[in-house]
Protein backbone atom coordinates (compact mmCIF):
# COMPACT_ATOMS: atom_id res chain seq x y z
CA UNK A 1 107.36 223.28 87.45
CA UNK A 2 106.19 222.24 84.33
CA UNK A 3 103.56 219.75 82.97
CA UNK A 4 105.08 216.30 82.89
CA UNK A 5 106.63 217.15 86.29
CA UNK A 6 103.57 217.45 87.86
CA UNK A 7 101.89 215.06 85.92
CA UNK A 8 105.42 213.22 87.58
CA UNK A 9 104.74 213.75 91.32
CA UNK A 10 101.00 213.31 91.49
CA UNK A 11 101.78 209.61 90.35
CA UNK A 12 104.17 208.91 92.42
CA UNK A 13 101.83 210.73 95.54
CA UNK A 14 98.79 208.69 94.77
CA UNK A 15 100.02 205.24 93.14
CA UNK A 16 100.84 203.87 97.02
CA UNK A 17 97.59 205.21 97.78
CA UNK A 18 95.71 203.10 94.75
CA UNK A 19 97.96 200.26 96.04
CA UNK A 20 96.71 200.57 99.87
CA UNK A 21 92.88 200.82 98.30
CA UNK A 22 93.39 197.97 96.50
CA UNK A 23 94.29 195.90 99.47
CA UNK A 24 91.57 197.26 101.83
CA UNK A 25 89.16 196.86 99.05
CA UNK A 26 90.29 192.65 99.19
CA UNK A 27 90.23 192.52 102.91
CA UNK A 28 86.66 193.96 102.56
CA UNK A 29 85.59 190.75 100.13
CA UNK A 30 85.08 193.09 97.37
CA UNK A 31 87.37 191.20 95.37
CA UNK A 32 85.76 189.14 92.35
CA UNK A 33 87.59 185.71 91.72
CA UNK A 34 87.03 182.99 89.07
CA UNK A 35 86.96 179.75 90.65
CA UNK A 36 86.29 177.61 88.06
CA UNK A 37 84.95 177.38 84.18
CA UNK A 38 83.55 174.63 82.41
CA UNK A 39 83.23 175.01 78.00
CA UNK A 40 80.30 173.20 76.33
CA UNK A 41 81.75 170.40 73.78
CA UNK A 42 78.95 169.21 71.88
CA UNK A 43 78.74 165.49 70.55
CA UNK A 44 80.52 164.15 67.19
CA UNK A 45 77.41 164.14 65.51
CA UNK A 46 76.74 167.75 65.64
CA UNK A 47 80.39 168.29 63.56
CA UNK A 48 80.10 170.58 60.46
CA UNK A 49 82.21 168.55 58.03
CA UNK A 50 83.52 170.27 54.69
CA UNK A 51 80.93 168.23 52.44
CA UNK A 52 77.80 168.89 54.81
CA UNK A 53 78.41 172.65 54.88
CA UNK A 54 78.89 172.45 50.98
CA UNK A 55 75.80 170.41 51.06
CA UNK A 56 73.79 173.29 53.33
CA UNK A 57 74.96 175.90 50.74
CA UNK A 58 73.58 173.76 47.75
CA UNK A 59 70.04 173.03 49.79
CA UNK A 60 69.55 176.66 50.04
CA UNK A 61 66.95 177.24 47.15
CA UNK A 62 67.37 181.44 47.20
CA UNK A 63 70.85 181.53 46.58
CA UNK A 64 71.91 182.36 42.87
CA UNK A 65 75.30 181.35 40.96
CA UNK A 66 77.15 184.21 42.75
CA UNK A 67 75.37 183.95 46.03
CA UNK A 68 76.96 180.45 45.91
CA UNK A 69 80.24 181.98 44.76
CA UNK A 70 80.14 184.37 47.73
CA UNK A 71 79.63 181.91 50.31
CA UNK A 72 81.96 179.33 49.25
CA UNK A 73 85.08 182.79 49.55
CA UNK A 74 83.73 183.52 52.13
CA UNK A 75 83.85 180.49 54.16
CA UNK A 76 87.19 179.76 52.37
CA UNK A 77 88.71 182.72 53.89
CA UNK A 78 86.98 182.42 57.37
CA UNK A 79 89.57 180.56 59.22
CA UNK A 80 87.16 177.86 60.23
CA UNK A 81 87.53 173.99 60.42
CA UNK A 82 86.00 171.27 59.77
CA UNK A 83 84.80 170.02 63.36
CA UNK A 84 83.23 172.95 64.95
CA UNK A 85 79.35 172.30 65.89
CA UNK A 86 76.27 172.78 64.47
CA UNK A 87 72.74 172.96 66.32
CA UNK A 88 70.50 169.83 65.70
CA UNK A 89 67.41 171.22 63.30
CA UNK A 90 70.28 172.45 60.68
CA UNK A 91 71.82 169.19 61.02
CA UNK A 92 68.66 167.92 60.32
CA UNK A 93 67.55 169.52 57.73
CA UNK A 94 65.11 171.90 59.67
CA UNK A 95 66.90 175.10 59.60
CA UNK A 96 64.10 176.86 57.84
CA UNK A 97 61.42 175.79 60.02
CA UNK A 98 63.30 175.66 63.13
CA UNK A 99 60.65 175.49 66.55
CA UNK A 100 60.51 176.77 69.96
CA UNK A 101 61.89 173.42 71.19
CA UNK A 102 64.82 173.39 68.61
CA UNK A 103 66.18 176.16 70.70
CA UNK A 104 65.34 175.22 74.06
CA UNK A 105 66.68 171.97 73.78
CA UNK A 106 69.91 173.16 72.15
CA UNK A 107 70.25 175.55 75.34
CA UNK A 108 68.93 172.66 77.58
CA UNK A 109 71.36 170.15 76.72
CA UNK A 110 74.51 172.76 76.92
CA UNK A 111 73.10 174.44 80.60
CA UNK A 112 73.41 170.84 82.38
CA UNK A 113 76.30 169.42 80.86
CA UNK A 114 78.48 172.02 81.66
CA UNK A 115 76.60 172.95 85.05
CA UNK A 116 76.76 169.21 86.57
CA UNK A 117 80.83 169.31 85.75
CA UNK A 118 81.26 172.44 87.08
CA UNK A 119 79.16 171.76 90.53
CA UNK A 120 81.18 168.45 90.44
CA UNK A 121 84.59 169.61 89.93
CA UNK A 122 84.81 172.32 92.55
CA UNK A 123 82.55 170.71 95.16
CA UNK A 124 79.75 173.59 95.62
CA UNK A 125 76.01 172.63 95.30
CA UNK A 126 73.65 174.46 93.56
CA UNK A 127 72.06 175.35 96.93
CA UNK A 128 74.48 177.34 97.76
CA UNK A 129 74.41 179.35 94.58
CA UNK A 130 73.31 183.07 95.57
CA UNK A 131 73.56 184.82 92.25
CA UNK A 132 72.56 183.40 88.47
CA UNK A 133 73.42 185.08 85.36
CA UNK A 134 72.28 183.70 82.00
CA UNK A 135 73.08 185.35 79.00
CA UNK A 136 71.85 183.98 75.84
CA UNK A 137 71.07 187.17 73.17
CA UNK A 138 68.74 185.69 70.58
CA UNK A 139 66.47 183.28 72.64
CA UNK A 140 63.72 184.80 75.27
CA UNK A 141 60.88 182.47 77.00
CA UNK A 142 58.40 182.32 79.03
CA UNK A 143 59.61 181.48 82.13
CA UNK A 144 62.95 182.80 80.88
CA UNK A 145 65.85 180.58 80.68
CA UNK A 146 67.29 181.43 84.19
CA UNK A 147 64.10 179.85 84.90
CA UNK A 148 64.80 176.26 83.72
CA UNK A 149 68.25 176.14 85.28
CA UNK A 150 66.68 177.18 89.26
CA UNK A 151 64.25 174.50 88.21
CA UNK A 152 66.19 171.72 87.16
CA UNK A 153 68.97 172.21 90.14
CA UNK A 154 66.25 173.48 92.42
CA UNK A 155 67.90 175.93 94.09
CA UNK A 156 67.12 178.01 96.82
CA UNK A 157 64.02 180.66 96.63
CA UNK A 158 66.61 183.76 97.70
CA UNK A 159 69.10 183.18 94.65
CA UNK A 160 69.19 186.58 92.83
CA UNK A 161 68.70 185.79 89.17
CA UNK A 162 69.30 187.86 86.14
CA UNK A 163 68.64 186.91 82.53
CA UNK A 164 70.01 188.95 79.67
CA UNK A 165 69.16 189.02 75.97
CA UNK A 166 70.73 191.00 73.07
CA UNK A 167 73.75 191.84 74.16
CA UNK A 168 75.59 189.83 71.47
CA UNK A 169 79.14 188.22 71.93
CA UNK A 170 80.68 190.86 74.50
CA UNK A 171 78.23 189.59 76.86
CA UNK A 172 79.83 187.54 79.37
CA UNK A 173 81.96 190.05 80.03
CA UNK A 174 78.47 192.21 80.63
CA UNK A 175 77.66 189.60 83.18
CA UNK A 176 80.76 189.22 85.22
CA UNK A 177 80.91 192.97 85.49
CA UNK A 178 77.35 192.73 86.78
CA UNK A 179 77.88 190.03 89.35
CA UNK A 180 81.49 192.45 89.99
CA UNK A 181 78.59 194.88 91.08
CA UNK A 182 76.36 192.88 93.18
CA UNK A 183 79.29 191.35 95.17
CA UNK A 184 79.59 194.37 96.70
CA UNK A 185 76.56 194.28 98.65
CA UNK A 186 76.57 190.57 99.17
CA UNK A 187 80.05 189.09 101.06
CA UNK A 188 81.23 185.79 100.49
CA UNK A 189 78.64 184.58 98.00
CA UNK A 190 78.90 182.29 94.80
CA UNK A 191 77.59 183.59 91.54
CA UNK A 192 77.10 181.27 88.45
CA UNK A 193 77.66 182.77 84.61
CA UNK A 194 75.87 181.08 81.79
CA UNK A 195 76.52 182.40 78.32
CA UNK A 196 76.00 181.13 75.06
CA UNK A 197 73.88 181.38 71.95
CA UNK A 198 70.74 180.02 70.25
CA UNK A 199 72.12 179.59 66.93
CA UNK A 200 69.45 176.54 65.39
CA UNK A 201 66.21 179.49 65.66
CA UNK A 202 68.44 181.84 63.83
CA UNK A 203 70.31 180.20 61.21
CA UNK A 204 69.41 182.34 57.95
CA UNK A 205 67.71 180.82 55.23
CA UNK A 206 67.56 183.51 52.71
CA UNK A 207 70.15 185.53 50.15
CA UNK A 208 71.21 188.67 51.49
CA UNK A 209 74.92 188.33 52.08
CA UNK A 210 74.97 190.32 54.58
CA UNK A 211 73.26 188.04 56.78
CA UNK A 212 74.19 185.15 55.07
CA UNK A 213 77.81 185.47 56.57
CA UNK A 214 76.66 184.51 59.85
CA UNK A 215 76.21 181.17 58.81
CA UNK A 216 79.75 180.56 58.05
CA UNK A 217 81.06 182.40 61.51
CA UNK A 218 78.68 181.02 64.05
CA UNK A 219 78.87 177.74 65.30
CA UNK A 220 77.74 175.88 68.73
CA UNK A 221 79.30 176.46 72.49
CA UNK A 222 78.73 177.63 75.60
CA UNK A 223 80.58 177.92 79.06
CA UNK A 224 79.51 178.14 82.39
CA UNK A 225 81.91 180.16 85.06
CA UNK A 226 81.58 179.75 88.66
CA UNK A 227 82.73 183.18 90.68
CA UNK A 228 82.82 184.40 94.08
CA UNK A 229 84.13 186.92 96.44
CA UNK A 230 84.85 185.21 99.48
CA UNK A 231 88.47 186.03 100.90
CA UNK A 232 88.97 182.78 102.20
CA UNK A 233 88.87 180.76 98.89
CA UNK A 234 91.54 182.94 96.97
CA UNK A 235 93.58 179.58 97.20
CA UNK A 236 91.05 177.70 94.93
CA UNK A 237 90.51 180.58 92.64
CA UNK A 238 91.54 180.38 89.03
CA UNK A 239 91.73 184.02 88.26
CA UNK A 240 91.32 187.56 90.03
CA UNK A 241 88.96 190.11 88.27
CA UNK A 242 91.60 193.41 88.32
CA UNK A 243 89.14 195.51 85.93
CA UNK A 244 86.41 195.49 83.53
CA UNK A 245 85.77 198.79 80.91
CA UNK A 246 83.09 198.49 79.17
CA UNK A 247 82.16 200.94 76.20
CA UNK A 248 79.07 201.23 73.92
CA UNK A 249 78.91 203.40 70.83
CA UNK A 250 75.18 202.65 70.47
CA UNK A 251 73.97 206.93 70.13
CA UNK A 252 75.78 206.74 67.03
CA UNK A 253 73.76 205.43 64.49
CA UNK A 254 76.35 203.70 62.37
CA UNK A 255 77.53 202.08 65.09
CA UNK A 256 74.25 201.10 65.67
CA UNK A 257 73.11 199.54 62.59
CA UNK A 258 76.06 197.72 61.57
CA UNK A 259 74.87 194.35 63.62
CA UNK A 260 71.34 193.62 64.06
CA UNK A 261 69.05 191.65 63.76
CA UNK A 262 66.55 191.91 61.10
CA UNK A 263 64.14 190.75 58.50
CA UNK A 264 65.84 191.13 54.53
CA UNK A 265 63.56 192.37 51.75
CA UNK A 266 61.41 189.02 51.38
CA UNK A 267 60.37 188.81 55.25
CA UNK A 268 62.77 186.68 56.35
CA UNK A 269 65.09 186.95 59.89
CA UNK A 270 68.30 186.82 60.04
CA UNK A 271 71.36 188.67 61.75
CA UNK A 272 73.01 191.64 59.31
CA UNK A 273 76.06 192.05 59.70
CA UNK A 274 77.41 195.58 58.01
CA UNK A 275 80.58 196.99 56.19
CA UNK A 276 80.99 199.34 58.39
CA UNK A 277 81.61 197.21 61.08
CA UNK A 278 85.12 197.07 60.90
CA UNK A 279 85.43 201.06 61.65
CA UNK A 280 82.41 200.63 64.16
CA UNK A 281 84.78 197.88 65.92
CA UNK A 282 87.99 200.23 65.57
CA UNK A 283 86.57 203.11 67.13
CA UNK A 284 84.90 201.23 69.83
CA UNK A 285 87.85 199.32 70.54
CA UNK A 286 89.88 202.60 70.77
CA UNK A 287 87.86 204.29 72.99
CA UNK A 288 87.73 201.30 75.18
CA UNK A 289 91.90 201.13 75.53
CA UNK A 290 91.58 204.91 76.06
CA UNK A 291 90.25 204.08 79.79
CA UNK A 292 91.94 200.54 80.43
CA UNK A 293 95.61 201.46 79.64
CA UNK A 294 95.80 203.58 82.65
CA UNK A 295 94.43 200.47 84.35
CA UNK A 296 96.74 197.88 83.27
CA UNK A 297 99.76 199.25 82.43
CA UNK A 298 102.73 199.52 84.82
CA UNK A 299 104.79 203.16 85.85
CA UNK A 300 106.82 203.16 83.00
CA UNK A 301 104.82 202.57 80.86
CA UNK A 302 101.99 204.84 82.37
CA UNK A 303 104.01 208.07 82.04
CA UNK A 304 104.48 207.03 78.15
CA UNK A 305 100.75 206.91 77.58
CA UNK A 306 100.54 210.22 79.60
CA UNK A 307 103.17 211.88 77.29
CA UNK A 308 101.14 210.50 74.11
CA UNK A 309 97.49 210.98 74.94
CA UNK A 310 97.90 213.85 77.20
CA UNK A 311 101.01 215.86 76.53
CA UNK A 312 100.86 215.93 72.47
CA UNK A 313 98.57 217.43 70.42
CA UNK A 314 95.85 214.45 69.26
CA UNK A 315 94.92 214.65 65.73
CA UNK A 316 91.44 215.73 64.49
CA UNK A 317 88.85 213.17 64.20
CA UNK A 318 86.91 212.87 60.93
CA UNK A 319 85.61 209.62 59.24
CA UNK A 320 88.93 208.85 57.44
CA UNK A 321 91.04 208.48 60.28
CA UNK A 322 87.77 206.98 62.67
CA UNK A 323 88.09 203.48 60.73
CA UNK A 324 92.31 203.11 60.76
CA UNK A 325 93.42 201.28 63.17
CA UNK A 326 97.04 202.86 63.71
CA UNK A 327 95.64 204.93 66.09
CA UNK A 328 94.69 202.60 68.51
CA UNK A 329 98.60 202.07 69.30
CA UNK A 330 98.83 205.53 70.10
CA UNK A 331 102.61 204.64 70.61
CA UNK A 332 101.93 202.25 73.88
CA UNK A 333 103.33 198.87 73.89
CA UNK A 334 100.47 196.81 76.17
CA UNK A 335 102.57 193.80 76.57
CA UNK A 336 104.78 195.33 78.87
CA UNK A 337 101.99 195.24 81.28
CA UNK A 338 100.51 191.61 79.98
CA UNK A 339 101.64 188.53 79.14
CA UNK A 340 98.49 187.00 77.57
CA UNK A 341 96.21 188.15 75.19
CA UNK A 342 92.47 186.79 75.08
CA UNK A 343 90.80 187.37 71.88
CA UNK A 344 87.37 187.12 70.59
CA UNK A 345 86.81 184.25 67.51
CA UNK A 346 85.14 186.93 65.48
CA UNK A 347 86.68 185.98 62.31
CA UNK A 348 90.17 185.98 60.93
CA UNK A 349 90.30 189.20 60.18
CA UNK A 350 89.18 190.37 63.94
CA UNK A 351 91.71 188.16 65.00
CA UNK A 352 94.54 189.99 62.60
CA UNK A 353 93.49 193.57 63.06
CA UNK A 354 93.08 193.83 66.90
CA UNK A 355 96.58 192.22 66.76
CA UNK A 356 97.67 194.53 64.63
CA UNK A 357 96.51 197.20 66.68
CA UNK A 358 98.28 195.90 69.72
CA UNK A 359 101.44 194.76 68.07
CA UNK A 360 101.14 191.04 68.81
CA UNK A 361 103.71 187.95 68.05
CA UNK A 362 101.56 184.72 66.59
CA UNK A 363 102.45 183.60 69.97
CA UNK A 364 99.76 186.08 71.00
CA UNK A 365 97.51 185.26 68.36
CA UNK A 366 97.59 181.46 68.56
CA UNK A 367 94.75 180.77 71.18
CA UNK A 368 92.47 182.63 69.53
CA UNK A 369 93.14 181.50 65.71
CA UNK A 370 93.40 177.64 66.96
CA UNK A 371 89.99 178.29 68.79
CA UNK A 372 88.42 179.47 65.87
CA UNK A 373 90.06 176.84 63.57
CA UNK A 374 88.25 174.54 66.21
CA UNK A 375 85.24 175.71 67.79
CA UNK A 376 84.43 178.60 65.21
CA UNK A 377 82.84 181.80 66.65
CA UNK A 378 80.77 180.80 69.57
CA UNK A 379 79.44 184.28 70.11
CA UNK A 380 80.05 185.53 74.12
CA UNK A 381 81.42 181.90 75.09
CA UNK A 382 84.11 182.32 72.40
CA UNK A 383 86.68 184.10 75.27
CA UNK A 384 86.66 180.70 77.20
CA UNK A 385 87.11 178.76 74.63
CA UNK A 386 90.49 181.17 74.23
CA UNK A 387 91.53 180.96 77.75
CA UNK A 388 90.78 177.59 77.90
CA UNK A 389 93.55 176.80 75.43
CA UNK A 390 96.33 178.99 76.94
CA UNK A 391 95.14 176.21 80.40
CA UNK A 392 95.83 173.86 78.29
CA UNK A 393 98.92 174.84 76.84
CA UNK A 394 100.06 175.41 80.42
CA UNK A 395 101.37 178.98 79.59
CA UNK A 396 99.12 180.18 82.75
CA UNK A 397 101.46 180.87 85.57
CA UNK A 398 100.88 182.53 89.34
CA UNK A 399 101.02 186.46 88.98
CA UNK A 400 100.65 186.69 84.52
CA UNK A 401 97.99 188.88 84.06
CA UNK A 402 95.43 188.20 80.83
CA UNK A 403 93.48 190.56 78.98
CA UNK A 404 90.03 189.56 77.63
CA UNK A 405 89.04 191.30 74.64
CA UNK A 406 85.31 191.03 72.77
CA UNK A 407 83.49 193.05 70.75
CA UNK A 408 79.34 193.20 70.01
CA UNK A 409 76.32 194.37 68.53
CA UNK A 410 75.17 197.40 69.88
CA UNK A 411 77.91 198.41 68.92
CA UNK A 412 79.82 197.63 72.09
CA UNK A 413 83.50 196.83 73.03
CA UNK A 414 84.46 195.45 76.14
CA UNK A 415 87.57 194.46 78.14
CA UNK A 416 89.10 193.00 81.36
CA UNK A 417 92.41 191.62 82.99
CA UNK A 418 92.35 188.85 84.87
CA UNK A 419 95.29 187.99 87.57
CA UNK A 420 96.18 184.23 87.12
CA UNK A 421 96.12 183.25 91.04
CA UNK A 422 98.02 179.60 90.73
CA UNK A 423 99.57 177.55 87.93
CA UNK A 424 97.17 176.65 85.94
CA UNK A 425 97.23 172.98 83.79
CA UNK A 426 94.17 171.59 83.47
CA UNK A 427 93.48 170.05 79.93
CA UNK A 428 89.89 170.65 80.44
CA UNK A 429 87.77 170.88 76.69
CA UNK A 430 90.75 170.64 74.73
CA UNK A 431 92.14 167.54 76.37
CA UNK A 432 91.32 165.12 73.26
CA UNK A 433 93.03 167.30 70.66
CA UNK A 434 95.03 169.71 72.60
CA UNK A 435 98.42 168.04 71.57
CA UNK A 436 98.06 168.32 68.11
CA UNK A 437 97.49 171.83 68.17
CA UNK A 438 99.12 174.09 66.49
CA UNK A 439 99.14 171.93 63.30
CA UNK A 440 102.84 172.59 61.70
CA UNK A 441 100.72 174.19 58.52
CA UNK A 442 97.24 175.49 59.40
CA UNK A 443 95.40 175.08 55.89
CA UNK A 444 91.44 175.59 56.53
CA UNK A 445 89.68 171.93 55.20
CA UNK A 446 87.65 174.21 52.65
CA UNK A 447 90.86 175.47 50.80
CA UNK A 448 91.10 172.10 49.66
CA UNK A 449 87.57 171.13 49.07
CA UNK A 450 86.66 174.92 47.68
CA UNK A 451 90.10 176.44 46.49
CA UNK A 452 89.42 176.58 42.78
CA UNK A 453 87.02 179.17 43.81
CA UNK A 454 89.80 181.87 43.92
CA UNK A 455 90.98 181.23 41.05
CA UNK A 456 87.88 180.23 38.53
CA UNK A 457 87.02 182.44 35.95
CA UNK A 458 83.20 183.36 35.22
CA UNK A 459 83.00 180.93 32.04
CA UNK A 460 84.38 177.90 34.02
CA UNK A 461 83.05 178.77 37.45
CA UNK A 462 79.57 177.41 36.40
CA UNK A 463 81.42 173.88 34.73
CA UNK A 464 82.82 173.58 38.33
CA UNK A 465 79.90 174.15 40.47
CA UNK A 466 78.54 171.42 38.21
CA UNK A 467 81.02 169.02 38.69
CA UNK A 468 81.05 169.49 42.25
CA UNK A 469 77.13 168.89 42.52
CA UNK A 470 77.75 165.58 40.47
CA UNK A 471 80.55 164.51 42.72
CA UNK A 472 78.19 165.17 45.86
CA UNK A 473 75.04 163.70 44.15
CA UNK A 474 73.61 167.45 44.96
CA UNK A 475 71.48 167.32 41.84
C-alpha cells in the first residue's frame, strides 16, 4: 500500500473517532462559548479629526522638515479616518507629560461602560462572575487593574483573577485560550475578558520614525466578552470556541526585536516598531496555519494539505524565502472550510498581505478595512471591532464558522475559529453608522487634506508646509 493510501485509511479510521470526542468532550461542559461582547465607543470629543492630527504633528517640537514629511505619507497611506479616538491628555495637549491618572482613567472609563452593558444585556451579575481576565499590555498598577474592576462591581472573594501585561494586540486571543484552560477544571462557570490598551501614557513624543508610526496606527477601544462553559446555555451563546493555535517566535532574536518597547537615543519611551516585521509576521503567521489547517479544514480539503505539506518535497528555508508570503498558501484554499475571515486592524498593508496569503475576495477584507477606516488599530480589541461589523452586517448565520486572526509583539501569531451558534443581527457599536458603510469610494480624509505630499518636490515641499501652517494658524 503506498503513502497517500495509508495516509487515506487512517483518516477515514480516526475522523468518526475525533467526531465522537468532540461530542463527549461538550457533554462533559468542556466546551467554551461566547455569550456575549460589548466594544468600547468613546465620546465625540475624543475624535481625531484631519486638522487636529495635522495640528499634533506640527506641536511636536523634535520633528524636522522630513520627519514631518514622513508622518504626513505615512498617515496618508495608513487607511485611517477621521473619527477614530484619541485618549484625553493628547487631546489635551498633555501627551508629553502624560500621569498615572491619564491612564487609569482612560482604562477606568472604558472597563465600566462596556462592563455595565454587558452585565445588563445578558442578565448575569457580577456576583456570579467566577473567572476575570484583564489584558491591557502597556499599563501595570498597584493593585493591578483586575483589581479596580472586583472593586468597583464587588464581586465575590473566590473569583479567580488574572491580569496580563505585554502581550501586545494578539492578546485576547491569549486570554480566551486561558479561560479555554481553566474551564476545564471549573463546570458551568462564567468568565469575563477585558482587553484593551493604554495608549495616552505611551503616545511618543520624540523623532525616531520608527516609533513615531505608532502614533498614526493606534487609536482608542476596548471590548469586554462574557464566556462560559455551561451546557445548558448553548441557546444564548453567540459563538462556540472550535480551536485556538497559538505560536510565538520569541527565541529568535529578530523576531524578537522587531516590536518593543523602548527608549530612542535621547531617553525618551516609545513603542519601535521594526522593518523586519513584515517577515517576522510572515513566518509567524505560517507556522501558525501549519497547525490550524488540519484543524479547520474539511476531508477534502484535508487530504490536499496532506499531499502538499506532507507528500512533496518542502523547499529549503533561508532568509529569502522566510519573508515571502507565497508560501503561506502552500496550495490550500481555507475558505472551503470558512466563510468569514476576522482580521486584525494592523494597518493596510496587514490587512492586504494576510489576504493575499489566504486568497481573499474584498468581501473578505471589508470588516477589517471598514474597522480600521473607523476605529483605527485598537491593539487586542481590534478583532471585535471586526466581528462586530460582520453582526452588524448580518452576514453571521447558525453553523458559518469564523476565523480570528492577530498578530503581536513578542513576536507572536495567534488564531481561532469560532462556530456561529444562532443568527446573529445585533447592530451593537456600529449601529449609528453601520448603514453607510462601505462608502461607494473609500478615500482616507488625509488624501485630501495631505495629498500634495506624494507628489511635492523637495524645493516646493517646504512652500507647502508653509502654507499649510498659515492656513491652520500653526505658526
Amino acid at each position: 500500500m503506498d503513502l497517500f493510501a495509508t495516509v487515506l485509511c487512517l483518516i477515514a479510521l480516526f475522523y468518526p473517532l475525533f467526531l465522537l470526542w468532540r461530542l463527549i468532550d461538550q457533554w462533559r461542559g468542556q466546551a467554551c462559548y461566547i455569550i456575549d461582547y460589548e466594544c468600547f465607543k468613546p465620546s465625540d470629543d475624543r475624535k481625531l479629526s484631519t486638522e487636529f492630527c495635522g495640528k499634533l504633528i506640527h506641536n511636536n517640537k523634535y520633528l524636522g522638515l522630513e520627519d514631518f514629511k514622513f508622518l504626513l505619507r505615512a498617515i496618508v497611506s495608513s487607511g485611517i479616518g477621521e473619527e477614530t479616538y484619541g485618549p484625553r491628555n493628547v487631546l489635551e495637549g498633555r501627551a508629553e507629560n502624560p500621569t498615572l491618572m491619564d491612564g487609569i482613567l482612560e482604562m477606568e472609563e472604558f472597563f465600566f461602560d462596556t462592563l455595565d452593558k454587558l452585565f445588563s444585556k445578558t442578565g448575569v451579575s457580577p456576583s456570579e462572575i467566577d473567572i476575570l481576565v484583564v489584558n491591557v499590555s502597556m499599563l501595570a498598577t498597584e493593585p493591578d487593574l483586575a483589581a479596580r474592576i472586583i472593586n468597583h462591581y464587588k464581586m465575590r472573594e473566590d473569583v479567580k483573577v488574572y491580569n496580563i501585561s505585554g502581550m501586545g494586540c494578539s492578546a485576547s486571543l491569549i486570554s480566551i485560550n486561558l479561560v479555554q484552560s481553566i474551564f476545564k477544571a471549573h463546570k458551568k462557570a462564567f468568565a469575563v475578558v477585558v482587553t484593551s490598551e493604554a495608549i495616552g501614557p505611551h503616545w511618543y513624543s520624540g523623532n525616531d520614525r520608527s516609533m513615531l508610526l505608532t502614533n498614526c496606527l493606534f487609536r482608542s477601544g476596548g471590548c469586554s466578552i462574557l464566556l462560559s462553559n455551561n451546557p445548558s446555555l448553548r441557546h444564548r451563546a453567540m459563538f462556540r470556541l472550535k480551536c485556538l493555535v497559538r505560536t510565538h517566535l520569541g527565541s529568535n532574536d529578530e523576531a524578537y526585536g522587531c516590536a518593543i518597547q523602548k527608549e530612542d537615543a535621547a531617553g525618551r519611551p516609545g513603542f519601535h516598531l521594526g522593518k523586519n516585521l513584515p517577515k517576522s509576521a510572515t513566518r509567524a503567521f505560517v507556522e501558525n496555519l501549519r497547525v490550524l489547517a488540519p484543524k479547520v479544514l474539511p476531508l477534502r480539503e484535508l487530504l490536499r494539505y496532506v499531499m502538499v505539506t506532507r507528500l512533496l518535497p518542502r523547499p529549503k528555508k533561508d532568509n529569502a524565502s522566510a519573508g515571502k508570503s507565497g508560501g503561506v498558501k502552500a496550495g490550500v484554499n481555507f475558505k472551503t472550510g470558512i466563510e468569514h475571515f476576522c482580521l486584525h486592524t494592523g494597518g493596510k498593508a496587514v490587512i492586504d498581505g494576510v489576504g493575499k496569503s489566504l486568497g481573499l475576495t474584498e468581501y473578505d477584507l471589508e470588516p477589517a478595512r471598514m474597522t480600521l477606516h473607523r476605529f483605527g488599530n485598537t491593539s487586542a480589541s481590534s478583532l471585535w471591532y471586526v466581528l462586530a461589523y460582520m453582526e452588524a452586517k448580518k452576514r453571521l448565520r447558525r453553523g458559518d464558522r469564523v476565523m480570528m486572526i492577530s498578530f503581536g509583539g513578542g513576536f507572536k501569531c495567534n488564531s481561532c475559529l469560532l462556530e456561529v451558534v444562532r443568527d446573529l443581527e445585533d447592530d451593537n457599536v456600529w449601529k449609528d453608522f453601520i448603514a453607510n458603510y462601505p462608502p461607494k469610494t473609500l478615500v482616507s480624509p488625509f488624501i485630501s487634506e495631505y495629498g500634495w505630499i506624494n507628489n511635492e518636490t523637495e524645493e516646493t515641499f517646504e512652500k507647502a508646509v508653509d502654507s499649510y501652517k498659515q492656513k491652520y494658524g500653526l505658526e
